[in-house]
N, C-alpha and C. Protein backbone atom coordinates (compact mmCIF):
# COMPACT_ATOMS: atom_id res chain seq x y z
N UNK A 1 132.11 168.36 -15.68
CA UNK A 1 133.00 168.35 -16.82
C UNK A 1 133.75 167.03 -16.92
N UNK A 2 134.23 166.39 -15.46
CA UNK A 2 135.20 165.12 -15.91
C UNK A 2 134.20 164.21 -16.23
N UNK A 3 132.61 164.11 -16.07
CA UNK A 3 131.47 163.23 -16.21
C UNK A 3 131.81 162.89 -17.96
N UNK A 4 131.58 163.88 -18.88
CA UNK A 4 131.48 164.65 -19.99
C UNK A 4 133.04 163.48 -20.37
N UNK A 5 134.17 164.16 -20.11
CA UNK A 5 135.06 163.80 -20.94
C UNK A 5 135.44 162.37 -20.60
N UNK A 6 135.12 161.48 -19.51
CA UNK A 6 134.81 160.04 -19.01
C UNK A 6 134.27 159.77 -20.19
N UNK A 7 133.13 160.34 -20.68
CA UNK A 7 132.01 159.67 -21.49
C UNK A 7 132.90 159.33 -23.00
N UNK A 8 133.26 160.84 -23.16
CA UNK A 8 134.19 160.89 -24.64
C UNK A 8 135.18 160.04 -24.97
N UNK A 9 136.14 159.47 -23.78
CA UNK A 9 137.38 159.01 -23.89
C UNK A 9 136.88 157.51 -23.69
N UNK A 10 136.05 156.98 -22.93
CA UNK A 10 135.35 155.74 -23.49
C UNK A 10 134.51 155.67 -24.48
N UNK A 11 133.89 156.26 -25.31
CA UNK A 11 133.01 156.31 -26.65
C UNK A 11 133.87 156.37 -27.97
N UNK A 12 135.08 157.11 -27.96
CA UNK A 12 135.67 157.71 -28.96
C UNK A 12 136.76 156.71 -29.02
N UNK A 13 137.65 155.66 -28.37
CA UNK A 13 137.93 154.46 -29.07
C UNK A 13 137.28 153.63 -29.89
N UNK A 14 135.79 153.66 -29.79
CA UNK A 14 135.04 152.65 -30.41
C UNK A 14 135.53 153.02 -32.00
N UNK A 15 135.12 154.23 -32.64
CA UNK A 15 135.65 155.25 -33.86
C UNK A 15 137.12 154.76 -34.31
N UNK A 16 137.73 155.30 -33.39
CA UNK A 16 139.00 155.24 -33.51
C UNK A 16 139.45 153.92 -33.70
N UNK A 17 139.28 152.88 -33.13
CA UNK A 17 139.61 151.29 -33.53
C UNK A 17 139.21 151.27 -34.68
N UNK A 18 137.83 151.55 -34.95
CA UNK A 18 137.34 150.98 -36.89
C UNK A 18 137.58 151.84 -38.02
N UNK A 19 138.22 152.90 -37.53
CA UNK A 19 139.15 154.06 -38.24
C UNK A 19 140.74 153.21 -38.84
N UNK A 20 141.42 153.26 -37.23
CA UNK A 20 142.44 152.76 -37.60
C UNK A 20 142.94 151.33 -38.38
N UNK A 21 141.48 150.54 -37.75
CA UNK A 21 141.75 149.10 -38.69
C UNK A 21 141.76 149.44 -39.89
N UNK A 22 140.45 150.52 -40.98
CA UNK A 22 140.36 150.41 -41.86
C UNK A 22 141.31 151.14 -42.96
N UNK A 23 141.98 151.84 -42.08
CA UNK A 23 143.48 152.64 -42.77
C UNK A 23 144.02 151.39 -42.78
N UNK A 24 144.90 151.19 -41.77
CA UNK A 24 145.73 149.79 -41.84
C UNK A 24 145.32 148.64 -42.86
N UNK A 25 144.26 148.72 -43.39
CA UNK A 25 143.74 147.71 -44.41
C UNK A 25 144.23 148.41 -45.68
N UNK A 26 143.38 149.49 -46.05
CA UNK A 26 144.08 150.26 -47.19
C UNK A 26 145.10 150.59 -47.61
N UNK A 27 146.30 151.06 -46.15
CA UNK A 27 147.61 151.44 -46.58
C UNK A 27 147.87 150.05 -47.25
N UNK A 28 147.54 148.61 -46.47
CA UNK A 28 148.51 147.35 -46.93
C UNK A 28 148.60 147.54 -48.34
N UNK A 29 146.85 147.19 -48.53
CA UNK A 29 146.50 147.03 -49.75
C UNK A 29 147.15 148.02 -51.19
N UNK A 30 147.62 149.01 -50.68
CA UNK A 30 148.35 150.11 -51.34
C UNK A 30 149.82 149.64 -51.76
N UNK A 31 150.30 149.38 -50.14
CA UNK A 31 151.52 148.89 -50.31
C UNK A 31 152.29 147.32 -50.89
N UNK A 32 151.13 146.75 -50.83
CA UNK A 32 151.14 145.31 -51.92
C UNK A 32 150.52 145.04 -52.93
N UNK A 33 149.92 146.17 -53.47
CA UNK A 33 149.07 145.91 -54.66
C UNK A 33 149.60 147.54 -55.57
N UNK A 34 148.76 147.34 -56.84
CA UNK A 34 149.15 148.75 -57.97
C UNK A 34 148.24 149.77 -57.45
N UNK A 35 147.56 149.34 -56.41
CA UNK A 35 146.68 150.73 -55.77
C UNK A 35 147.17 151.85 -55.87
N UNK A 36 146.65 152.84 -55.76
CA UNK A 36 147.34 154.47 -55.36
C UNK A 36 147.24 155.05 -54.43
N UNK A 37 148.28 155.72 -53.65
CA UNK A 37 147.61 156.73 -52.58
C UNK A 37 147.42 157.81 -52.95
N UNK A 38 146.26 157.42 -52.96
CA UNK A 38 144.97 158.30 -52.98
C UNK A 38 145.11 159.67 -51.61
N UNK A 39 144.25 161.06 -52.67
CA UNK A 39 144.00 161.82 -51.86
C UNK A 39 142.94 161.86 -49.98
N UNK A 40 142.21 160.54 -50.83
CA UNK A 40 141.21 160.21 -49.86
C UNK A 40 142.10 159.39 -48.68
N UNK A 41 142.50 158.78 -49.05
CA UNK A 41 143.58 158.45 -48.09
C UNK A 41 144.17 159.03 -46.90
N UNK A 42 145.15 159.50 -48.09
CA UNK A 42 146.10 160.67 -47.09
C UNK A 42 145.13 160.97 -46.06
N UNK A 43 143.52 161.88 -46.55
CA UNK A 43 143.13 162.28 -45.27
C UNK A 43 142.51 161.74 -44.36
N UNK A 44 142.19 160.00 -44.86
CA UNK A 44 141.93 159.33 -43.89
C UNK A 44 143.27 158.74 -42.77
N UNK A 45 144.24 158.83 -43.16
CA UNK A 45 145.19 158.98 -42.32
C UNK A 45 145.26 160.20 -41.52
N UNK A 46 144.94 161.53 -41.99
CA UNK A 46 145.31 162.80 -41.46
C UNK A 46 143.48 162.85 -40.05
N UNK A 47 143.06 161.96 -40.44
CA UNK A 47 141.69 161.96 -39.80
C UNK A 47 141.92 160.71 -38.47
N UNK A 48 143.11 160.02 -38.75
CA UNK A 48 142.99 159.12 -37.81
C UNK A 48 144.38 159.74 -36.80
N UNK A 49 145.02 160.39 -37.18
CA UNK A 49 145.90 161.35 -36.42
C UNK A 49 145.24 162.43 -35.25
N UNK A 50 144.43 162.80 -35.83
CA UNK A 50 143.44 163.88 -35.65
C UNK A 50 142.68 163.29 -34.35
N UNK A 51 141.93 162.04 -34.05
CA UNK A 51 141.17 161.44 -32.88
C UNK A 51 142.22 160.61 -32.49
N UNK A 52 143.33 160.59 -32.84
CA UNK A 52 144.51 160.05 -31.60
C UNK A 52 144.95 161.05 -30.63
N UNK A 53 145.42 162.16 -31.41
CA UNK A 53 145.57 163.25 -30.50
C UNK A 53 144.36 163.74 -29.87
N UNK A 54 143.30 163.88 -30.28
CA UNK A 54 142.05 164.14 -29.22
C UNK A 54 141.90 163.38 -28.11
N UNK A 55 142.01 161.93 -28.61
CA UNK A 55 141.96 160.90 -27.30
C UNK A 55 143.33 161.03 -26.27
N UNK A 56 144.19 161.03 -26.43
CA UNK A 56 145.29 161.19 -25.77
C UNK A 56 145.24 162.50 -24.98
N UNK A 57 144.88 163.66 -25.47
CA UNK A 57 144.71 164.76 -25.43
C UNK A 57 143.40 165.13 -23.70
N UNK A 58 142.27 164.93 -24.45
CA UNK A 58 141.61 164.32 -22.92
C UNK A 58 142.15 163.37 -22.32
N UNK A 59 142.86 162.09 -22.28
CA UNK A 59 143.56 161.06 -21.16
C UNK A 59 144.09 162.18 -20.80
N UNK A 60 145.11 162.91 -20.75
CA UNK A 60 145.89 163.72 -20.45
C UNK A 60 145.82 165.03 -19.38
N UNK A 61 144.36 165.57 -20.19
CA UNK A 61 143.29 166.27 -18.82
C UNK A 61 142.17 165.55 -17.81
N UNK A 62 142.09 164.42 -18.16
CA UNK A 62 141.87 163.65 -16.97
C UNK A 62 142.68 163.57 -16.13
N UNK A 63 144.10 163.09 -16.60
CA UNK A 63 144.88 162.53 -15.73
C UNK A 63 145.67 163.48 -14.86
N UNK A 64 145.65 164.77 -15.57
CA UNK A 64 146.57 165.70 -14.80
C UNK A 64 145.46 166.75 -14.06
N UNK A 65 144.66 167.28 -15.07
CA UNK A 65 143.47 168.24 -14.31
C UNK A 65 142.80 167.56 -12.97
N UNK A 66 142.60 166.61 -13.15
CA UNK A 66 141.38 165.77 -11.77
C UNK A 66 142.11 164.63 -11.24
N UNK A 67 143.13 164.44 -11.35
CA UNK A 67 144.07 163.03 -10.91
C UNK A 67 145.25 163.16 -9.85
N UNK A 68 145.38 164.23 -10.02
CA UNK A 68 147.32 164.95 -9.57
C UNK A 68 147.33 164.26 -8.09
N UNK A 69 146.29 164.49 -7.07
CA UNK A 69 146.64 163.88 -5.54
C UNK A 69 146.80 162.40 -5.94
N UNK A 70 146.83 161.77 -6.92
CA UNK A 70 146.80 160.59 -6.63
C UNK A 70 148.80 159.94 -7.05
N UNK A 71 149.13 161.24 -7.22
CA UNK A 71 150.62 160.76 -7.27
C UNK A 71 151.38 161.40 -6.47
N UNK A 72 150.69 161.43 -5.21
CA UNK A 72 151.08 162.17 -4.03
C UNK A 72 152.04 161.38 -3.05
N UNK A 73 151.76 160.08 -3.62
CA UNK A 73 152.36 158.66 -2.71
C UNK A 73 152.44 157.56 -3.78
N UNK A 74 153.46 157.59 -4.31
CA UNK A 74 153.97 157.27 -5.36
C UNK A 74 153.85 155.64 -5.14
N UNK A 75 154.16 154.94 -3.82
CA UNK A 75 154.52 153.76 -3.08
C UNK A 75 152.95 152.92 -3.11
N UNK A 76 152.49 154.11 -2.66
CA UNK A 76 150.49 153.31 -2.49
C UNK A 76 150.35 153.02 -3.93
N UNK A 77 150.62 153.79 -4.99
CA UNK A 77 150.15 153.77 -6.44
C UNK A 77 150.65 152.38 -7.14
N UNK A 78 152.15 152.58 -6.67
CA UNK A 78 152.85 151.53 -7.61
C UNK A 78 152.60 150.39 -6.91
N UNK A 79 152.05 150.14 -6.20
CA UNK A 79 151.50 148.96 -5.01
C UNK A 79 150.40 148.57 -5.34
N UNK A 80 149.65 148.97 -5.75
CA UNK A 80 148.15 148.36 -6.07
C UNK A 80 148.14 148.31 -7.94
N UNK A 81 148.01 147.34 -8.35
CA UNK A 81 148.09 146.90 -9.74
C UNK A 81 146.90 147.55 -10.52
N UNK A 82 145.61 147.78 -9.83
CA UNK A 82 144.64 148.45 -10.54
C UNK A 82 145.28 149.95 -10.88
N UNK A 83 145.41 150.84 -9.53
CA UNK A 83 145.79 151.85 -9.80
C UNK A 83 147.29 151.97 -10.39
N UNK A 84 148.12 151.43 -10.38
CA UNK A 84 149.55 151.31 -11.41
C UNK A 84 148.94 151.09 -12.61
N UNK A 85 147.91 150.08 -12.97
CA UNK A 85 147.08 150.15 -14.76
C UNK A 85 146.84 151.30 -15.12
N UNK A 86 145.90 152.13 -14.08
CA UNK A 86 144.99 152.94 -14.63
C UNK A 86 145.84 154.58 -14.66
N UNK A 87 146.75 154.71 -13.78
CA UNK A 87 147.37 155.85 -13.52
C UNK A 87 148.75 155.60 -14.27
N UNK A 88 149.18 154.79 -14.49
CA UNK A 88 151.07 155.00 -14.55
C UNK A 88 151.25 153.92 -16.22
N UNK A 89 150.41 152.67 -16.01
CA UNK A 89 150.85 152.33 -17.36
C UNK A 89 150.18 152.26 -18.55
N UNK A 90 148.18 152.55 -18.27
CA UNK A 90 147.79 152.71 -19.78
C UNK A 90 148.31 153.99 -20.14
N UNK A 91 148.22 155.67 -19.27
CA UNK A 91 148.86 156.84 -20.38
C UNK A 91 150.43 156.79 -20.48
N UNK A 92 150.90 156.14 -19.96
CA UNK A 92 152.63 155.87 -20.81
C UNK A 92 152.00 154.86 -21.94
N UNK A 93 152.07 153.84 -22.43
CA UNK A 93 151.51 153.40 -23.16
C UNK A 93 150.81 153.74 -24.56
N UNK A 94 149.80 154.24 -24.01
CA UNK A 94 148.99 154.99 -24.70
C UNK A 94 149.72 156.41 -25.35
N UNK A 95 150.35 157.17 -25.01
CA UNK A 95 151.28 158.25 -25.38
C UNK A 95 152.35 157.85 -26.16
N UNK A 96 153.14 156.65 -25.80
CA UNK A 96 154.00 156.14 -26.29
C UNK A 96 153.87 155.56 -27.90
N UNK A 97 152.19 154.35 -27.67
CA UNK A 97 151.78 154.46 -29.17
C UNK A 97 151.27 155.81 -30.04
N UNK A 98 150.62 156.85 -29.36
CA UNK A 98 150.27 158.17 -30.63
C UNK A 98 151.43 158.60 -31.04
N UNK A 99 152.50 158.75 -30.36
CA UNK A 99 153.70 159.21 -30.37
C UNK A 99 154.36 158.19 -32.00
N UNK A 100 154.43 157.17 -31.50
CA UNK A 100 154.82 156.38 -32.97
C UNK A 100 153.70 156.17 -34.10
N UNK A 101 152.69 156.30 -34.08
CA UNK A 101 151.52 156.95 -34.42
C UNK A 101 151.67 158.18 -35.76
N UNK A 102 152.18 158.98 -34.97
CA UNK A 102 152.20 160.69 -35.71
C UNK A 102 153.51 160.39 -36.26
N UNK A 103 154.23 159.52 -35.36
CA UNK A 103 155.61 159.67 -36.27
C UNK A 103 155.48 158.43 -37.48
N UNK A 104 154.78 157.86 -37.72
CA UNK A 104 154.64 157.47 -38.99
C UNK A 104 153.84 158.17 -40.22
N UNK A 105 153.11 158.87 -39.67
CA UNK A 105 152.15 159.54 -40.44
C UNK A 105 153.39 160.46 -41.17
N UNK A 106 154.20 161.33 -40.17
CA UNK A 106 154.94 162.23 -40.62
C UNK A 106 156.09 161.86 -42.10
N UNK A 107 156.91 160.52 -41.66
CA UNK A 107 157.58 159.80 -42.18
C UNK A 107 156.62 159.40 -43.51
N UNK A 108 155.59 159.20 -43.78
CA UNK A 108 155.11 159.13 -44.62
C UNK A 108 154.85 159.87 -45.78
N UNK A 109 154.74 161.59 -44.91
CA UNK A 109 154.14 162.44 -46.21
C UNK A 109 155.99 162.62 -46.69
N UNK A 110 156.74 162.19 -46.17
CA UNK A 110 158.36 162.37 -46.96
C UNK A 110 158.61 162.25 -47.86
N UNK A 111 157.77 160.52 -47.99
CA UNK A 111 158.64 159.66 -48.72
C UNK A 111 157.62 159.79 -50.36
N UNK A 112 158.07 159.89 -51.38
CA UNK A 112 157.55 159.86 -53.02
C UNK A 112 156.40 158.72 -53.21
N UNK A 113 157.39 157.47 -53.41
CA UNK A 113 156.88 156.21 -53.48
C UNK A 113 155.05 156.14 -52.99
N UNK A 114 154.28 155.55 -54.04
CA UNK A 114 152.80 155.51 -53.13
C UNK A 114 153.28 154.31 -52.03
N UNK A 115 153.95 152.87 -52.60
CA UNK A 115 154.38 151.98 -51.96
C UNK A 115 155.11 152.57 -50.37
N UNK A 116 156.38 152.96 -50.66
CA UNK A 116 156.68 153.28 -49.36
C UNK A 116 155.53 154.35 -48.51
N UNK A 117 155.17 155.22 -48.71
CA UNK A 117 154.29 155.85 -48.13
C UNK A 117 153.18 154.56 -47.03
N UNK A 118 152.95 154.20 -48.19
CA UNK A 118 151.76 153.04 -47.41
C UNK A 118 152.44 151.95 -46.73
N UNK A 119 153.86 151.51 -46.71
CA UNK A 119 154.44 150.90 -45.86
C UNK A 119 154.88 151.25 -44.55
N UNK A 120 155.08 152.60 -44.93
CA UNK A 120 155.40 153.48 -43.42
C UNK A 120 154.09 153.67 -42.99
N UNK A 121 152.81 153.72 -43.41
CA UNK A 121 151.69 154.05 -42.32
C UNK A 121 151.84 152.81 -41.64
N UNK A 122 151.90 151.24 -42.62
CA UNK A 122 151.16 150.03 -42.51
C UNK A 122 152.24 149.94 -40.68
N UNK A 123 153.53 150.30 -40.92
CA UNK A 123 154.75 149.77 -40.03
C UNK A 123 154.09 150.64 -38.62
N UNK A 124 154.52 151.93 -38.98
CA UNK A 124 154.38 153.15 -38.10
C UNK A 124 152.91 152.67 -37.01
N UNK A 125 151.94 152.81 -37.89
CA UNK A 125 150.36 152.21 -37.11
C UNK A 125 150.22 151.06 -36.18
N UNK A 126 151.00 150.16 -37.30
CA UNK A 126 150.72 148.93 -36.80
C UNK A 126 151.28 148.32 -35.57
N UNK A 127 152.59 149.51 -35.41
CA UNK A 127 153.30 149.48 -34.05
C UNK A 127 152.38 149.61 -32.80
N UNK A 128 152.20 151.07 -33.24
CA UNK A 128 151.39 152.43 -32.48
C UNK A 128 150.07 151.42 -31.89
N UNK A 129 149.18 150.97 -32.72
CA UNK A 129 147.97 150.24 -32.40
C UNK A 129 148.74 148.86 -31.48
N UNK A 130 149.66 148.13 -31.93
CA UNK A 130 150.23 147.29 -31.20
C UNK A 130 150.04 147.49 -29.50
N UNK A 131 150.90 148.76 -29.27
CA UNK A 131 151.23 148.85 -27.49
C UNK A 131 149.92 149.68 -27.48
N UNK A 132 149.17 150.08 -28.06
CA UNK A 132 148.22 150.75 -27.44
C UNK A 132 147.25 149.34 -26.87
N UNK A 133 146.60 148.30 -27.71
CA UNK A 133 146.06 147.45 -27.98
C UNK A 133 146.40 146.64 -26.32
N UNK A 134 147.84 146.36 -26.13
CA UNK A 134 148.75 145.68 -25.57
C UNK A 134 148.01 146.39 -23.62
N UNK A 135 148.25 147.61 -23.77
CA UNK A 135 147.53 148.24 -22.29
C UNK A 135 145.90 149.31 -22.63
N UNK A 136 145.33 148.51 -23.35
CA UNK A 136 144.17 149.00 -23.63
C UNK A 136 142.94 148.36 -22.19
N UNK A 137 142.39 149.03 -22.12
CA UNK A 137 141.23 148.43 -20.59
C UNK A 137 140.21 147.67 -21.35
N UNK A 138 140.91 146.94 -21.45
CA UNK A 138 139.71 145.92 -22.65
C UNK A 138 138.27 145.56 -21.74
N UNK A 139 138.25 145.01 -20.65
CA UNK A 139 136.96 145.07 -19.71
C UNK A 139 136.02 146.37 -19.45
N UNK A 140 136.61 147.36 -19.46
CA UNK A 140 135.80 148.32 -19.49
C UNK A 140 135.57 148.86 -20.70
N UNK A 141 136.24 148.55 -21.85
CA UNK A 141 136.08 148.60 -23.00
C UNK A 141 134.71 147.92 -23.66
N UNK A 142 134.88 146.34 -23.40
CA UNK A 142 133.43 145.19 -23.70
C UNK A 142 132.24 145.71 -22.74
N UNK A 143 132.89 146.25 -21.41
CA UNK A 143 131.02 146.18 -20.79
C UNK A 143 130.35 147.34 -21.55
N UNK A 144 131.07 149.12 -21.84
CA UNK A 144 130.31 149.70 -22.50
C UNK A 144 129.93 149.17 -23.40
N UNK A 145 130.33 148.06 -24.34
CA UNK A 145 129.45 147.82 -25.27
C UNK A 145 128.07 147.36 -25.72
């Protein structure tokens, strides 16, 4: 089973990056131009919410279902820089951006304006993708490719 969701949680950024770029393109374009937000939209936002929380969602049962002895010695962890990456600061990180993530999405369906709407994804995302981007495993990211 952790073979399986290894596979998912490295495959399913690939999606998710050319998801989120291509929202982030549209909201701009929304929010600086007479564009509309569009129904198609919205649910391409509600679709890129949707495989953030999935991805986070497995990090999460990786990290806690099959991981837990490894924060048994807190001192060995925070001591070795690989395992402090891989255990302690991509899922803070990574949680931290879905987290501002959803909370832009949310902030969005609030507001009237098509403009503001698409400014709060463009802000909210562009954060969210920021720190995710920022502790993303970019090397193991390029070799699957």
């Amino acid at each position: 089973m952790y073979t399986g969701l290894l596979h998912l949680h490295h495959w399913m950024p690939f999606l998710w990056l050319l998801l989120i770029l291509v929202v982030l393109v549209q909201n701009f374009l929304v929010w600086k131009s007479d564009r509309e937000f569009t129904a198609s939209l919205k649910r391409q936002n509600t679709i890129t919410i949707v495989l953030t929380h999935i991805q986070v969602t497995v990090g999460l049962v990786m990290l806690i279902g099959f991981n837990m002895d490894m924060f048994s010695d807190m001192g060995t962890l925070m001591g070795d820089a690989a395992m402090r990456f891989k255990y302690v600061e991509h899922p803070t990180t990574m949680l931290l951006g879905a987290v501002l993530i959803t909370i832009g999405n949310a902030k969005s369906k609030r507001q009237e304006a098509a403009k503001s709407k698409a400014k709060t994804v463009v802000i909210w995302f562009g954060i969210g993708l920021l720190l995710i981007a920022l502790r993303f495993p970019w090397e193991a990211f390029l070799q699957g490719a």
